[in-house]
C-alpha atoms as a PDB file:
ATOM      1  CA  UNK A   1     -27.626  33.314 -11.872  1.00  0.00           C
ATOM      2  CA  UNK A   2     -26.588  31.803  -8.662  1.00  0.00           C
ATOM      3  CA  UNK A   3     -29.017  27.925  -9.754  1.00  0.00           C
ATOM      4  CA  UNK A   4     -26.587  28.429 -12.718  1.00  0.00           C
ATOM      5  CA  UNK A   5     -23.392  28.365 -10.193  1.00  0.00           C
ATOM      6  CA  UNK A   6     -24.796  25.901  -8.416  1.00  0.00           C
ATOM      7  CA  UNK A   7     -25.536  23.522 -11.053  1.00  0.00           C
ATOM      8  CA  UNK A   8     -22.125  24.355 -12.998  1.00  0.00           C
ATOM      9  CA  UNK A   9     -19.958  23.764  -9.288  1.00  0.00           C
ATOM     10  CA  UNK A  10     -22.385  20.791  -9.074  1.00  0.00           C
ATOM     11  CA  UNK A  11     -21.251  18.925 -12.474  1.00  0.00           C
ATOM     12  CA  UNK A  12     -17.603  19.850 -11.407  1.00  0.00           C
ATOM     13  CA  UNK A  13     -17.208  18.253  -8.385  1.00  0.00           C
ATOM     14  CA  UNK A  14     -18.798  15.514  -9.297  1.00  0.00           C
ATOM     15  CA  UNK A  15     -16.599  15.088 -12.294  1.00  0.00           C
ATOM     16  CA  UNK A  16     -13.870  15.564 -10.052  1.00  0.00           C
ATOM     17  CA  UNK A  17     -15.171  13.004  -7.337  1.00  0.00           C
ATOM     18  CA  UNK A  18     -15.602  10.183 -10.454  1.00  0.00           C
ATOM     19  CA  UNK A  19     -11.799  11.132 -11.903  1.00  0.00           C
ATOM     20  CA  UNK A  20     -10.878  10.602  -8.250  1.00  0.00           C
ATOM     21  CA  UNK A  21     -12.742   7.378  -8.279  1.00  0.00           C
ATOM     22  CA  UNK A  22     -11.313   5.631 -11.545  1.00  0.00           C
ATOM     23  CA  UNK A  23      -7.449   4.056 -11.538  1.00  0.00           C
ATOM     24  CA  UNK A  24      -5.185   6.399 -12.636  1.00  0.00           C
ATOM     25  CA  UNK A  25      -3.010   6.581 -16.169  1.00  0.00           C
ATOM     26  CA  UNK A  26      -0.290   4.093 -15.956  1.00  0.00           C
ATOM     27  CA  UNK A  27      -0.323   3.028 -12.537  1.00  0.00           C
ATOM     28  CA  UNK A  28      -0.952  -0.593 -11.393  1.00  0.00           C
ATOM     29  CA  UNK A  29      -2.210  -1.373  -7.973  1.00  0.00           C
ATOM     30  CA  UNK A  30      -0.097  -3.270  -5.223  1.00  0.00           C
ATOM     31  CA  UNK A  31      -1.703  -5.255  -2.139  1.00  0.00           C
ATOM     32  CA  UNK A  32       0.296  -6.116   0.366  1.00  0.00           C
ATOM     33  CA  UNK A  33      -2.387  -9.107   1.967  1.00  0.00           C
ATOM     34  CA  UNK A  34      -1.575  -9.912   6.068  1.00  0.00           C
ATOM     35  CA  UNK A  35      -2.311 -13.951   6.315  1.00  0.00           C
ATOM     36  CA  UNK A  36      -0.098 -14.315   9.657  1.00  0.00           C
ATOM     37  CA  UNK A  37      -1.311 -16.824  12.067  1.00  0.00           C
ATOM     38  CA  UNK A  38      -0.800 -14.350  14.835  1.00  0.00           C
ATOM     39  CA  UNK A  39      -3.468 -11.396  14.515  1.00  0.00           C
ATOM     40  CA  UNK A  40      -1.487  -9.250  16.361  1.00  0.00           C
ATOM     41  CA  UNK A  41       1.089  -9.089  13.714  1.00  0.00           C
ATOM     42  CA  UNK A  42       0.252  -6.026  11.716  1.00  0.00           C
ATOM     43  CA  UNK A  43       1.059  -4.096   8.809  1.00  0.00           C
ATOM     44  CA  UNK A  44       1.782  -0.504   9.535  1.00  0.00           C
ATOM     45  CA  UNK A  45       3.882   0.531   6.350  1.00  0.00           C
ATOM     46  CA  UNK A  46       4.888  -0.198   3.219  1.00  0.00           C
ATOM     47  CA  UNK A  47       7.642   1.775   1.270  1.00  0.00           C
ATOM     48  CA  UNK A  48       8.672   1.249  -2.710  1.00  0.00           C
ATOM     49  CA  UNK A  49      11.663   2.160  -4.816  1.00  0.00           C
ATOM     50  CA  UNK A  50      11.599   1.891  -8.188  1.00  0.00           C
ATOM     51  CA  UNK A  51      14.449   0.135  -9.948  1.00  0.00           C
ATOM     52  CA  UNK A  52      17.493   2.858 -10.136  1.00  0.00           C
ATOM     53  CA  UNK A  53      16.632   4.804  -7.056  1.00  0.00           C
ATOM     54  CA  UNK A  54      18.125   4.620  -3.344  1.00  0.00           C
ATOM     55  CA  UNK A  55      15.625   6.194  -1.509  1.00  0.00           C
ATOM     56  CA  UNK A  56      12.254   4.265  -0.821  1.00  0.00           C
ATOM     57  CA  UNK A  57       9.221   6.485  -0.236  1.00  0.00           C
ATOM     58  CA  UNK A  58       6.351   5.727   2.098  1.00  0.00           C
ATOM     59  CA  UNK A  59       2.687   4.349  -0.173  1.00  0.00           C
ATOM     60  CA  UNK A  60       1.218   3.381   3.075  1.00  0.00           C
ATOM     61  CA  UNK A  61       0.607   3.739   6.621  1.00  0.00           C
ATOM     62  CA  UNK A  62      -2.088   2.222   8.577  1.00  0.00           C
ATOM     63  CA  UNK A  63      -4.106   5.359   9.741  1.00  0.00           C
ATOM     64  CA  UNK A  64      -5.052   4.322  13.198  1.00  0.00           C
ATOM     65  CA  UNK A  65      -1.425   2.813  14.827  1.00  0.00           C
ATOM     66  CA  UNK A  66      -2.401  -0.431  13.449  1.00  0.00           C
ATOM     67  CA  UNK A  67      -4.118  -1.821  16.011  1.00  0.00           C
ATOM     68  CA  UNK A  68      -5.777  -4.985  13.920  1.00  0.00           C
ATOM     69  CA  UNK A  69      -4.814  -7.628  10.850  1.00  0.00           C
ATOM     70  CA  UNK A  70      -5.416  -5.270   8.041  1.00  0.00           C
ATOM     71  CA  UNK A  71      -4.358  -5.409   3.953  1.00  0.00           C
ATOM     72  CA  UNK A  72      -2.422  -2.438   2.417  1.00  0.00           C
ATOM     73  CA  UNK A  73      -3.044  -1.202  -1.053  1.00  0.00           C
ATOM     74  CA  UNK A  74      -1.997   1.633  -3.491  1.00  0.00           C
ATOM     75  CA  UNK A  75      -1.991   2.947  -6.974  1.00  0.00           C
ATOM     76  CA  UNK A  76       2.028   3.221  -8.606  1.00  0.00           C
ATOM     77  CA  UNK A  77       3.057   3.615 -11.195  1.00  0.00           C
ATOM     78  CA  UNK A  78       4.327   0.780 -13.719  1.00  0.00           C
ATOM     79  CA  UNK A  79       8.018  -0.839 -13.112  1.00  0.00           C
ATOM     80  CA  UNK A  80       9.651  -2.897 -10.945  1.00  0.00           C
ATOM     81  CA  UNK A  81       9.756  -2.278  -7.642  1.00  0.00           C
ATOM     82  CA  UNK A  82      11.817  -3.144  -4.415  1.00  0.00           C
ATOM     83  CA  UNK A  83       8.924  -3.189  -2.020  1.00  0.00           C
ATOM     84  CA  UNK A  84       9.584  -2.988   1.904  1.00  0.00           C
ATOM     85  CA  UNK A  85       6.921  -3.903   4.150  1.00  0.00           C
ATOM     86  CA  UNK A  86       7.290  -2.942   7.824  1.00  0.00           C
ATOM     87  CA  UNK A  87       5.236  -5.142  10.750  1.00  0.00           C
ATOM     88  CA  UNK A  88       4.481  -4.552  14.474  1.00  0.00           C
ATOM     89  CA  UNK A  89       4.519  -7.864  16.327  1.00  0.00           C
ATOM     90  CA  UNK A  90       3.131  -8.189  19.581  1.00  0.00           C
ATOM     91  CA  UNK A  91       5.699  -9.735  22.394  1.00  0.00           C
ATOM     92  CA  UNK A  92       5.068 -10.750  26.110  1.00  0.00           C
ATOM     93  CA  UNK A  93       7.489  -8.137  27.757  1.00  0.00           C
ATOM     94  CA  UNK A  94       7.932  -4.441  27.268  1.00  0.00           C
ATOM     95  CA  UNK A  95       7.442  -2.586  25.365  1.00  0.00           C
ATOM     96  CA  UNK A  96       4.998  -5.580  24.315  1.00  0.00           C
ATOM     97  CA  UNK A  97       5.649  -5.398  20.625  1.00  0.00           C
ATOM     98  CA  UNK A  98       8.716  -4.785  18.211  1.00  0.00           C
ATOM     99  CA  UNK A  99       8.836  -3.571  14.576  1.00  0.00           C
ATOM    100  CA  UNK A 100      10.498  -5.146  11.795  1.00  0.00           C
ATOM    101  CA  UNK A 101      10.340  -5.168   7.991  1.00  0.00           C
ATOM    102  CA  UNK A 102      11.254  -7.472   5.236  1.00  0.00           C
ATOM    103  CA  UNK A 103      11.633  -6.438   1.599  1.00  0.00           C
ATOM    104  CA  UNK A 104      11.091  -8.070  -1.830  1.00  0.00           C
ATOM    105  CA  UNK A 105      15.063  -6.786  -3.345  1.00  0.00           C
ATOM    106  CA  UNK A 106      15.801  -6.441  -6.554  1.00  0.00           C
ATOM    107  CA  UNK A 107      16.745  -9.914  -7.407  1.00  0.00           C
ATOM    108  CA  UNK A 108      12.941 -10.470  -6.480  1.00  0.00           C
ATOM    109  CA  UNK A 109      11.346  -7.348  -8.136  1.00  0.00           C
ATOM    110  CA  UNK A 110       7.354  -6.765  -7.778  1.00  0.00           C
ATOM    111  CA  UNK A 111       6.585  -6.100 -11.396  1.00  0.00           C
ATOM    112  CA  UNK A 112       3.579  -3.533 -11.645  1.00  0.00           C
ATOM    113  CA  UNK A 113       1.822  -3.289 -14.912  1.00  0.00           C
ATOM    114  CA  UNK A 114      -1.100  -0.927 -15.786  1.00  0.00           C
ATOM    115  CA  UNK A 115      -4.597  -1.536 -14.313  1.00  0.00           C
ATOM    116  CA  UNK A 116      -3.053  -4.941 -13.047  1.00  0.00           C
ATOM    117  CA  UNK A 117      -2.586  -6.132  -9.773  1.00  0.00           C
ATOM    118  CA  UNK A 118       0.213  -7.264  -8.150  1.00  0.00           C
ATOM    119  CA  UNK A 119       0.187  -9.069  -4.700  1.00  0.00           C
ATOM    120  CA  UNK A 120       2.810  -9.736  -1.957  1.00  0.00           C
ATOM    121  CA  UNK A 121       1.507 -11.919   1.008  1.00  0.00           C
ATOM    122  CA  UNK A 122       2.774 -11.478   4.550  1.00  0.00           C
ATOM    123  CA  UNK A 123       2.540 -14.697   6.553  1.00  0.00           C
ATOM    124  CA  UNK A 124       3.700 -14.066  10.063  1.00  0.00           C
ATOM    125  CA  UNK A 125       7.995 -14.981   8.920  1.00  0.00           C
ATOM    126  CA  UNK A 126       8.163 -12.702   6.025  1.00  0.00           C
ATOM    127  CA  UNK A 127       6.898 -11.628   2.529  1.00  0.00           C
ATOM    128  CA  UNK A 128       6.902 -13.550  -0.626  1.00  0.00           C
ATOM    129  CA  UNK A 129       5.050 -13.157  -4.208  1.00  0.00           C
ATOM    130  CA  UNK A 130       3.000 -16.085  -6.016  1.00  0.00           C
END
């Protein structure tokens, strides 16, 4: 009896570890790429509103205080989306860096279709989409 728990909880969390692995139901992906000169200019958040809302909400945060050039990404849903991307740049005096963020608006939506991807680039002076 308890091989037969085993091997049922077995087959579960595996399915659940594959579902977990796959893209989700209507939900693009968005990367937010850091190609800044600079490599102390990093990403540490990005927030998204979708068109019709006033509140953004936070799809990523560097886990570690974003101490290095890294890329964000995340699964949302499709729509257009006013995407704002915050940055911690490094300075000479104290407190040796300052945060900033620039945003895509809504004249300059990032459109998000299903399992497509949609990229906004980061280049050291702001964002932009190709």
């Amino acid at each position: 009896m308890k091989k037969i728990f085993n091997v049922l909880l077995l087959v579960f969390v595996s399915i659940l570890f594959y579902s977990c692995q796959t893209s989700p139901e209507n939900k693009g992906k968005i990367v937010v790429t850091n190609q800044a000169e600079n490599e102390t200019d990093v990403i540490i958040a990005v927030y998204a509103k979708p068109e019709g809302l006033d509140s953004y909400s936070l799809y990523w945060s560097s886990a570690d205080g974003a101490g290095y050039m890294q890329d964000a990404y995340f699964y949302i849903e499709s729509g257009n989306y006013d995407v704002r991307v915050y940055v911690r740049k490094q300075t000479a005096f104290f407190p040796y860096y300052t945060e900033t963020y620039f945003e895509t608006g809504y004249k300059n939506p990032v459109k998000v279709e299903e399992d497509e991807y949609s990229f906004i680039y980061y280049d050291g002076k702001g964002i932009y989409q190709k």
